[in-house]
C-alpha atoms as a PDB file:
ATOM      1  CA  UNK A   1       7.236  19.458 -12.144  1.00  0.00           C
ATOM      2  CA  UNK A   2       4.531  19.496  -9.096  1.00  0.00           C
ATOM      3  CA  UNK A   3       3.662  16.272 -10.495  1.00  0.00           C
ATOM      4  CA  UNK A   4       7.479  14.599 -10.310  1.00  0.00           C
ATOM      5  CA  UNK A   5       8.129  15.832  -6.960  1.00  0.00           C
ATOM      6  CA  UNK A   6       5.147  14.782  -5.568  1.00  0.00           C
ATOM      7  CA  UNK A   7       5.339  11.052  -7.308  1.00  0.00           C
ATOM      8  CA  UNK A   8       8.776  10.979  -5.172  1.00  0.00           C
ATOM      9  CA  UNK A   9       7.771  12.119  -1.631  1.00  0.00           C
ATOM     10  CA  UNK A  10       4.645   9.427  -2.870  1.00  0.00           C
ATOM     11  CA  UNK A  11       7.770   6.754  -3.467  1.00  0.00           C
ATOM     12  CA  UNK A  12       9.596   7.625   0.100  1.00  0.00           C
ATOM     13  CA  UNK A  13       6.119   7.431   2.062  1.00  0.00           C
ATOM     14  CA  UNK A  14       5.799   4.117   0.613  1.00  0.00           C
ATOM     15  CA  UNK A  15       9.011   2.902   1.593  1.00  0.00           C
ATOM     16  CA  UNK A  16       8.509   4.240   5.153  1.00  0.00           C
ATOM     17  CA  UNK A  17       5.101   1.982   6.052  1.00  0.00           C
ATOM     18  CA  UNK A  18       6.709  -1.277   6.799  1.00  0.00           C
ATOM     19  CA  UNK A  19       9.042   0.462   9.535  1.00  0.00           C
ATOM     20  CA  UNK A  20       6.467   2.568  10.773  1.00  0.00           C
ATOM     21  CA  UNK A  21       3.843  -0.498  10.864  1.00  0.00           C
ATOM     22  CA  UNK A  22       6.401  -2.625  13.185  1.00  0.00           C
ATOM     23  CA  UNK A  23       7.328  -0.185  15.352  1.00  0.00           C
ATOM     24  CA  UNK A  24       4.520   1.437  15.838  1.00  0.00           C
ATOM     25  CA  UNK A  25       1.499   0.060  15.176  1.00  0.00           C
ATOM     26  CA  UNK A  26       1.948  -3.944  15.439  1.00  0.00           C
ATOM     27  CA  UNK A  27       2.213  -4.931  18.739  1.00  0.00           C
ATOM     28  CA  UNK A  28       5.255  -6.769  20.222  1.00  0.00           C
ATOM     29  CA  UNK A  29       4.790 -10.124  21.415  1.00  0.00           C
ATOM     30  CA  UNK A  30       2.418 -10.731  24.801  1.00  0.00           C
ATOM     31  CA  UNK A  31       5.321 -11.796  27.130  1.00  0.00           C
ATOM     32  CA  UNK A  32       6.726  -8.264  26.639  1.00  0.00           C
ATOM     33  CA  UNK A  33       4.045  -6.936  29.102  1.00  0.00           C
ATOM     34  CA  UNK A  34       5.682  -3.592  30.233  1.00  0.00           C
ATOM     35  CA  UNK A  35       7.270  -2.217  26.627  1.00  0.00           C
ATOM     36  CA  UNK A  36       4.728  -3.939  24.074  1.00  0.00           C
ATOM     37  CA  UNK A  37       5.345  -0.913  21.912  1.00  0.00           C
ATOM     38  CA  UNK A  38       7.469   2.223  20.946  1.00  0.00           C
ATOM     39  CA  UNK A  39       4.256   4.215  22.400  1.00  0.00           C
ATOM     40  CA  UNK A  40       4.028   3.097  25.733  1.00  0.00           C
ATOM     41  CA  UNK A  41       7.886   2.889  26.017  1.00  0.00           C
ATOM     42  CA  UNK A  42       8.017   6.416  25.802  1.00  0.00           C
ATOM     43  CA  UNK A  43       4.546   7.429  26.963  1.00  0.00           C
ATOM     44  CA  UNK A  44       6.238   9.118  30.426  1.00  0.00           C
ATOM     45  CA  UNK A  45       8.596  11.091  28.677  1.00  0.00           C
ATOM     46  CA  UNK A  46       6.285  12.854  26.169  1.00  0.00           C
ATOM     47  CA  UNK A  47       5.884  16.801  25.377  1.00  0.00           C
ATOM     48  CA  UNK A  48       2.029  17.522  24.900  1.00  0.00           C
ATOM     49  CA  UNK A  49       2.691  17.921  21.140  1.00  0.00           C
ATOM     50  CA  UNK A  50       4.428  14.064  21.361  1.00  0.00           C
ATOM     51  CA  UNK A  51       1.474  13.108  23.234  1.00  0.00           C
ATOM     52  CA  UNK A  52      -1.164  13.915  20.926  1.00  0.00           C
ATOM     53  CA  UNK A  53       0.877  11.853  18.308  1.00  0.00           C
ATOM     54  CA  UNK A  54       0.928   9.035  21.178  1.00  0.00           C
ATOM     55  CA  UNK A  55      -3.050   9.413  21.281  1.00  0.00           C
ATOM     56  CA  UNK A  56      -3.217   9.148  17.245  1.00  0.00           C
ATOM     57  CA  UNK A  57      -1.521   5.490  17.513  1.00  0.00           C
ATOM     58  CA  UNK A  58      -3.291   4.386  19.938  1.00  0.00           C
ATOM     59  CA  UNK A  59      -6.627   5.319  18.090  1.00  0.00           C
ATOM     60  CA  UNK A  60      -4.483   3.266  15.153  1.00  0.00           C
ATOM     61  CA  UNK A  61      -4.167  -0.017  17.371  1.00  0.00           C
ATOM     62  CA  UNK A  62      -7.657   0.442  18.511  1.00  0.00           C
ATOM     63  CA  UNK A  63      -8.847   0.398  14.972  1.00  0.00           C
ATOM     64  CA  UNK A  64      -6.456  -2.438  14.038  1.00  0.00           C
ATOM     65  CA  UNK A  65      -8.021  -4.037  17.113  1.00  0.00           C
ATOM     66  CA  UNK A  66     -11.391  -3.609  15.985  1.00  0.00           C
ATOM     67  CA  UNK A  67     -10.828  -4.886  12.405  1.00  0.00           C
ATOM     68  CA  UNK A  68     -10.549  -8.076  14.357  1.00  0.00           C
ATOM     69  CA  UNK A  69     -14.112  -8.488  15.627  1.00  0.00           C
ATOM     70  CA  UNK A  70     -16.515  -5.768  13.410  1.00  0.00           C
ATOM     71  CA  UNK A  71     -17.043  -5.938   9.671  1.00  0.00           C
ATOM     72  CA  UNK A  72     -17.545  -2.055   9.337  1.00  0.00           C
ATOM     73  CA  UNK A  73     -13.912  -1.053  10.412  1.00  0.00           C
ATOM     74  CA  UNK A  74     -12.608  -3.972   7.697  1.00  0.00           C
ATOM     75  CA  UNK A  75     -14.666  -2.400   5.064  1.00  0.00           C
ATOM     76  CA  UNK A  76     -13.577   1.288   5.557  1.00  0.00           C
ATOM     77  CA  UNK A  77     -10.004   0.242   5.563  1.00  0.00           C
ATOM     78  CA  UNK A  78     -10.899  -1.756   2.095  1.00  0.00           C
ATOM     79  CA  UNK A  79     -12.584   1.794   0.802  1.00  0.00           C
ATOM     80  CA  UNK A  80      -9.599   3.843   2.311  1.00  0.00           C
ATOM     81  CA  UNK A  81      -7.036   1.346   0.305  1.00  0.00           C
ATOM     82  CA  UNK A  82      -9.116   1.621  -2.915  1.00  0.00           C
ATOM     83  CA  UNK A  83      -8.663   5.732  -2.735  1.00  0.00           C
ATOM     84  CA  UNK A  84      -4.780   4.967  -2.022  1.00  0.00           C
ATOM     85  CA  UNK A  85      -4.851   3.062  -5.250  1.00  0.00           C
ATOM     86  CA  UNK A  86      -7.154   5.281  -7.626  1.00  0.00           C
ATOM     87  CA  UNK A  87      -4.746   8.491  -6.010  1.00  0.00           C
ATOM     88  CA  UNK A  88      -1.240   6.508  -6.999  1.00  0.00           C
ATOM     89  CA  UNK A  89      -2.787   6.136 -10.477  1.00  0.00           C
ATOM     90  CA  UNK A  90      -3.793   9.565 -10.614  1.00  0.00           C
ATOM     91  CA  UNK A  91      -0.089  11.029  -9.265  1.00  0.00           C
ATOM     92  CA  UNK A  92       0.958   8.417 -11.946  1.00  0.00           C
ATOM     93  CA  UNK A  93      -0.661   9.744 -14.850  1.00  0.00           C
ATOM     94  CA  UNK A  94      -0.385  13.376 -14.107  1.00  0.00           C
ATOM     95  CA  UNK A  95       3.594  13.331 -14.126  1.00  0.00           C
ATOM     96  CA  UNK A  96       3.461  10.845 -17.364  1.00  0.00           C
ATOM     97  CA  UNK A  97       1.787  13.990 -18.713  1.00  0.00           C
ATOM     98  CA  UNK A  98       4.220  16.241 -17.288  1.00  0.00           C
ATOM     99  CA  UNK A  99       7.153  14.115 -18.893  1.00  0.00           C
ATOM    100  CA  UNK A 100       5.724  13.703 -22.323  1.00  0.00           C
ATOM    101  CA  UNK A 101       4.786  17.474 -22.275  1.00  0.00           C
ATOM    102  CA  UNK A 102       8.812  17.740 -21.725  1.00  0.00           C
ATOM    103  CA  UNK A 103       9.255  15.251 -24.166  1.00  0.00           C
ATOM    104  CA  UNK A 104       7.848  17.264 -26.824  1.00  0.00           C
ATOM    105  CA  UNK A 105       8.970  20.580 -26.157  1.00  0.00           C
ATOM    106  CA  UNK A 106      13.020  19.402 -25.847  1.00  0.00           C
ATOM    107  CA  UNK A 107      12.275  17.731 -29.487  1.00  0.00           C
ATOM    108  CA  UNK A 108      10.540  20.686 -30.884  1.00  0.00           C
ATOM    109  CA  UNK A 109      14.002  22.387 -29.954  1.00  0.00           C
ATOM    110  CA  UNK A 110      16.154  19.512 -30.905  1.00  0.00           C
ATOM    111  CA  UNK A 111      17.579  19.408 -26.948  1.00  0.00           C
ATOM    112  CA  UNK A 112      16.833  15.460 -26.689  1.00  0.00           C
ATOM    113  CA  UNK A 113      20.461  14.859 -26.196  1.00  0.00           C
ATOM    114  CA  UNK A 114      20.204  16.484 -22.556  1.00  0.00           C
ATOM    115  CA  UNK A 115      18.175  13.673 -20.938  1.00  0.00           C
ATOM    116  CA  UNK A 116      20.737  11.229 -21.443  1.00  0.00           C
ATOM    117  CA  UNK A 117      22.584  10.680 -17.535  1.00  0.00           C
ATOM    118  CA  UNK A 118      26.006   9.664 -19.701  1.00  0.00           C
ATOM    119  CA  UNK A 119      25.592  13.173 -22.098  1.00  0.00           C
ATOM    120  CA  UNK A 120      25.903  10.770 -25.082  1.00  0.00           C
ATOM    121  CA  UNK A 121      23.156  12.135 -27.809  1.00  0.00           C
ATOM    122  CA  UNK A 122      20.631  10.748 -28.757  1.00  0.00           C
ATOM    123  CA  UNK A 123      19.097  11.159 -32.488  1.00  0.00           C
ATOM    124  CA  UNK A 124      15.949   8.889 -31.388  1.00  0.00           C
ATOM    125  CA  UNK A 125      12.577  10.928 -32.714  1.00  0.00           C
ATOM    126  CA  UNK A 126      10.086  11.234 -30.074  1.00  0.00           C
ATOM    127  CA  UNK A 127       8.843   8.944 -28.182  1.00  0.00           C
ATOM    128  CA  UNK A 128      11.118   5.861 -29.207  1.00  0.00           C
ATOM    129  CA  UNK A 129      13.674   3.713 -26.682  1.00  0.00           C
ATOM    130  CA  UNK A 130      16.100   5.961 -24.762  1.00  0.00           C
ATOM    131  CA  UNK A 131      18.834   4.142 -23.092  1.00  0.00           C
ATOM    132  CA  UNK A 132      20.523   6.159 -19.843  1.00  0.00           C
ATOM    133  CA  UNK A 133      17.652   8.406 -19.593  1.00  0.00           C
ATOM    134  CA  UNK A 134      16.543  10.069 -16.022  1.00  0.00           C
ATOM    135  CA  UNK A 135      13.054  10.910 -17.034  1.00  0.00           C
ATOM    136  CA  UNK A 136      12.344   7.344 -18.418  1.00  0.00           C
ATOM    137  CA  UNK A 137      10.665   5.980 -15.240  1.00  0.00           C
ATOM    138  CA  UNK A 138       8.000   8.918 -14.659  1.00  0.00           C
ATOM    139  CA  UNK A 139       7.175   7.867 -18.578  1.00  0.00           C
ATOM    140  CA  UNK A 140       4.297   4.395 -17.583  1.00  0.00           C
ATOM    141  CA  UNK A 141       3.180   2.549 -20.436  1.00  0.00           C
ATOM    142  CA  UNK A 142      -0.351   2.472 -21.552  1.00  0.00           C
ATOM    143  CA  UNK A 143      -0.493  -1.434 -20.716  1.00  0.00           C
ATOM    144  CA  UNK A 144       0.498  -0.773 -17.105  1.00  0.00           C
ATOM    145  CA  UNK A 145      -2.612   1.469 -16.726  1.00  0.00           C
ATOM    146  CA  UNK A 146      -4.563  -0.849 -17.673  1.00  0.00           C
ATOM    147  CA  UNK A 147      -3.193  -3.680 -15.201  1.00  0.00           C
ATOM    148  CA  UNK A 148      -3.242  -1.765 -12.074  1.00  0.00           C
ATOM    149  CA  UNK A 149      -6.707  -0.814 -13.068  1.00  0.00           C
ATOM    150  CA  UNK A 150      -8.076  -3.842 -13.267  1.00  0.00           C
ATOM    151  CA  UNK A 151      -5.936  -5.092 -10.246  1.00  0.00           C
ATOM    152  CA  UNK A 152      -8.333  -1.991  -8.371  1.00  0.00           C
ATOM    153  CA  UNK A 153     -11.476  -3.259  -9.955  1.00  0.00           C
ATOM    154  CA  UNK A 154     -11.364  -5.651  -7.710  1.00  0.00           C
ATOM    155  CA  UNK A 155     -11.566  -3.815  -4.555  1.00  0.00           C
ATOM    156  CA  UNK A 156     -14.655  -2.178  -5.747  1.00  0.00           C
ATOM    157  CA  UNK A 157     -15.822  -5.339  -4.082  1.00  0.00           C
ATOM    158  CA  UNK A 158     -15.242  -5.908  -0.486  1.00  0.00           C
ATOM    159  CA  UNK A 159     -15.685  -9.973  -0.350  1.00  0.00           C
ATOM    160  CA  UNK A 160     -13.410  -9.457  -3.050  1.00  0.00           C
ATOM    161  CA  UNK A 161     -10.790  -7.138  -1.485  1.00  0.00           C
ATOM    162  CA  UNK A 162     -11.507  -9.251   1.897  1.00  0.00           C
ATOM    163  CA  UNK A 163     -10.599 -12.685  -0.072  1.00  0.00           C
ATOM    164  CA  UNK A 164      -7.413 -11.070  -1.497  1.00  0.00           C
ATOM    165  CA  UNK A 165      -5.858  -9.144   1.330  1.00  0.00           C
ATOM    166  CA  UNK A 166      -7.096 -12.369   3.664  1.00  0.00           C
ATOM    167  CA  UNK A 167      -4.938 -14.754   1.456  1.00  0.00           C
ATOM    168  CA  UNK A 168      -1.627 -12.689   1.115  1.00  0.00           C
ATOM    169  CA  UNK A 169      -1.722 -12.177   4.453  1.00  0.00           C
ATOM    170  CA  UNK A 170      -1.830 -15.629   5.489  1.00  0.00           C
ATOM    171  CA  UNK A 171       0.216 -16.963   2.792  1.00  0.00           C
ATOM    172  CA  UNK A 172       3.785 -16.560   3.208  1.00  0.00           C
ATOM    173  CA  UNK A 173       4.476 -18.238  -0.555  1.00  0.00           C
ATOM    174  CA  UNK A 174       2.351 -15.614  -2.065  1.00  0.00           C
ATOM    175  CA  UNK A 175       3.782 -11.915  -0.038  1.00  0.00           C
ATOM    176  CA  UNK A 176       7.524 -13.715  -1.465  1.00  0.00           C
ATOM    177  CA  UNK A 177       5.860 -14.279  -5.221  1.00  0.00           C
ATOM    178  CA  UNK A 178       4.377 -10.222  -4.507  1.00  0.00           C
ATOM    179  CA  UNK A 179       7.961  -9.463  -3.494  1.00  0.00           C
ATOM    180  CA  UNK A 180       9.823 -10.653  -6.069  1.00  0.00           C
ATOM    181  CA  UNK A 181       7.484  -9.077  -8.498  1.00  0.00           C
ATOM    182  CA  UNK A 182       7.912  -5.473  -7.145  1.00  0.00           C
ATOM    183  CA  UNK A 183      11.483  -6.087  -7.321  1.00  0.00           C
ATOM    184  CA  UNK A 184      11.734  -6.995 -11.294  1.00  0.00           C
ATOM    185  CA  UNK A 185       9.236  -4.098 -12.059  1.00  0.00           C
ATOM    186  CA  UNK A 186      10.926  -1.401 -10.105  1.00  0.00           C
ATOM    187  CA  UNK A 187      14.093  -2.071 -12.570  1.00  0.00           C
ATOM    188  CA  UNK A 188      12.059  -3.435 -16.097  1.00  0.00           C
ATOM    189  CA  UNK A 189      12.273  -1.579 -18.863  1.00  0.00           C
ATOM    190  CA  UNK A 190      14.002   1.189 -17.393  1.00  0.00           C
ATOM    191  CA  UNK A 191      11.450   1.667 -14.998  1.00  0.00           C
ATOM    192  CA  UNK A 192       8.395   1.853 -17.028  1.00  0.00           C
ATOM    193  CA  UNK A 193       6.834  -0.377 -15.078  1.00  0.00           C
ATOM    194  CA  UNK A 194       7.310   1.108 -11.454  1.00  0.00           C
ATOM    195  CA  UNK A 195       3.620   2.251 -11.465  1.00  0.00           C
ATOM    196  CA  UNK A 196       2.709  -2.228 -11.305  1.00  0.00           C
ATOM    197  CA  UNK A 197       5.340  -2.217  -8.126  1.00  0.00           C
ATOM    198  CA  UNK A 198       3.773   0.222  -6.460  1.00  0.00           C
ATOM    199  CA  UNK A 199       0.306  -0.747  -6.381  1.00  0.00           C
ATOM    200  CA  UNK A 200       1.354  -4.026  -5.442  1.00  0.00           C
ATOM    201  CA  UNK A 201       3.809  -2.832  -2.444  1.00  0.00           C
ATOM    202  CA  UNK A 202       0.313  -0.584  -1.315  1.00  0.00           C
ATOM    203  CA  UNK A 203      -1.644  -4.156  -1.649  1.00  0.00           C
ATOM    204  CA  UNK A 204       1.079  -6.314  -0.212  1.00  0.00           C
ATOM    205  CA  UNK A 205       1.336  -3.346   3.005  1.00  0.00           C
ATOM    206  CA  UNK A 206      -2.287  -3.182   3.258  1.00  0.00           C
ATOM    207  CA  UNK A 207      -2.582  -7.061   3.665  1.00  0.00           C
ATOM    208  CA  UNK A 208       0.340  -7.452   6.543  1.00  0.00           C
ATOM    209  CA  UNK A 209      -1.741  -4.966   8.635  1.00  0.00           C
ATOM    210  CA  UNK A 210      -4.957  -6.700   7.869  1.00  0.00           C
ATOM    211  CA  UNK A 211      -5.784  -9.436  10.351  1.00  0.00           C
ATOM    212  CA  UNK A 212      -7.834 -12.491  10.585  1.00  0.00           C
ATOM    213  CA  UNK A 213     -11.741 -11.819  11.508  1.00  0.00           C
ATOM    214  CA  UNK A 214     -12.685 -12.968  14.535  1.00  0.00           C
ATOM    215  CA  UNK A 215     -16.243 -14.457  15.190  1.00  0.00           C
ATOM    216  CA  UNK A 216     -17.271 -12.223  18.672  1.00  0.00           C
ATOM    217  CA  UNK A 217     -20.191 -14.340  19.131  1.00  0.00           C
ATOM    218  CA  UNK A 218     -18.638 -17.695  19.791  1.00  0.00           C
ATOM    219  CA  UNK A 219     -15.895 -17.677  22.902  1.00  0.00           C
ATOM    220  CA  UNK A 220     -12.483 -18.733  21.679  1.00  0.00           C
ATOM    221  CA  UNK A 221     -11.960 -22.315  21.764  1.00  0.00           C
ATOM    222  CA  UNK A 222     -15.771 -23.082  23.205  1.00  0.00           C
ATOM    223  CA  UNK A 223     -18.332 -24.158  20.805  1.00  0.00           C
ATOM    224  CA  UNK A 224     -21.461 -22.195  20.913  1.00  0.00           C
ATOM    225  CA  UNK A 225     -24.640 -23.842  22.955  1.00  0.00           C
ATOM    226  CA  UNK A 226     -26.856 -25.227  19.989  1.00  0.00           C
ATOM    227  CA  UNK A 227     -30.357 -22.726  19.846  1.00  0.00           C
ATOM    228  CA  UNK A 228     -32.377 -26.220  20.774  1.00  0.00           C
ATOM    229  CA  UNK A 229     -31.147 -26.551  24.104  1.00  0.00           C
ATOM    230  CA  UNK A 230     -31.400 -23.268  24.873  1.00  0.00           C
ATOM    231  CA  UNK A 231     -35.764 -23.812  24.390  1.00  0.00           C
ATOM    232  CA  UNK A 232     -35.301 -26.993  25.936  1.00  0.00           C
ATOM    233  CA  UNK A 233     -33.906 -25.085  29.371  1.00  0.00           C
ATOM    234  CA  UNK A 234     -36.990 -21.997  28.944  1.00  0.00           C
ATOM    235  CA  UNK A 235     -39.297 -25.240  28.581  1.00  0.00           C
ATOM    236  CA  UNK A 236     -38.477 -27.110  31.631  1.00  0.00           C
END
């Protein structure tokens, strides 16, 4: 039951990290000088307690800001998303454990009937089809587990994980296609398939926060002086 409950708060953290990213971590736009974000809105008005919270985000944009220029804080936020993803499994699996465990004692005592959300009964034997049935999405199929692990193979690899996140983020065709797909899996086969719709909602977050690298060396729109000229000038 630790399992089930935990698997929820898991669902409404999810569905709280868009809102939270906009308002608190993405900055507004640049003409908005004075209120860029909800931080330094209410910056003056801040309890000590509020304040530390103030100093957390701003250590958040900082990162985010470095993530632009440094290849070390990309690939720590590419390891940090690959634990997100092996943990989700792992909450996953533990409360499709949990359910069958139920599964099999209310069968053992004939009680199968009581899962059913319209009270109809249900003379299925174990483990077959269960229409109307509230544990039914906390119940993954084996091929899902073997999807969404090979979907987190790939960020074993950070040109990998840098190629993918890179791409959704800059592709607005692809985040829809993402979309729709966590849409039709939250609802398919009963929700069976929720486990698929959450790793890609984590993958699809992960790549709206993750911005485009930006070469330091070269200034922006200047080309940088070729290394001959350079010896040329000592020379002379």
């Amino acid at each position: 039951m630790v399992m089930l409950i935990l698997k929820l708060i898991l669902f409404v953290v999810l569905t709280s990290i868009p809102f939270l990213y906009h308002f608190l971590i993405k900055p507004r736009r640049e003409s908005v000088k004075k209120y860029r974000n909800v931080f330094t809105a209410a910056q003056p008005h801040m309890s000590k307690l509020k304040k530390s919270v103030w100093r957390l985000g701003t250590h958040l944009i900082n990162f985010y800001d470095k993530m632009k220029h440094r290849e070390k804080p990309r690939k720590f936020f590419t390891l940090l998303l690959l634990l997100f993803l092996l943990g989700i499994q792992g909450v996953d699996n533990f409360a499709s454990g949990e359910v069958a465990a139920t599964y099999k004692t209310m069968a053992k005592e004939k009680r199968l009937d009581q899962l059913s959300i319209s009270g109809k009964k249900t003379a299925a034997p174990f483990m077959q089809r269960k229409m109307n049935n509230y544990l039914y999405p906390f119940l993954t199929r084996p091929l899902v587990y073997l999807i969404t692990f090979g979907m987190t193979l790939l960020f074993f690899s950070y040109k990998l994980a840098n190629r993918i996140l890179t791409k959704i983020h800059n592709s607005k065709r692809i985040l829809i296609g993402v979309s729709c797909v966590i849409i039709l899996f939250s609802f398919f086969d009963e929700g069976r398939y929720i486990l698929l719709s959450e790793v890609l909602f984590v993958i699809a977050m992960a790549a709206l926060f993750y911005p485009n690298f930006h070469d330091p060396a070269a200034p922006k729109g200047r080309k940088p002086i070729p290394q001959r000229y350079t010896v040329e000038r000592k020379a002379a």
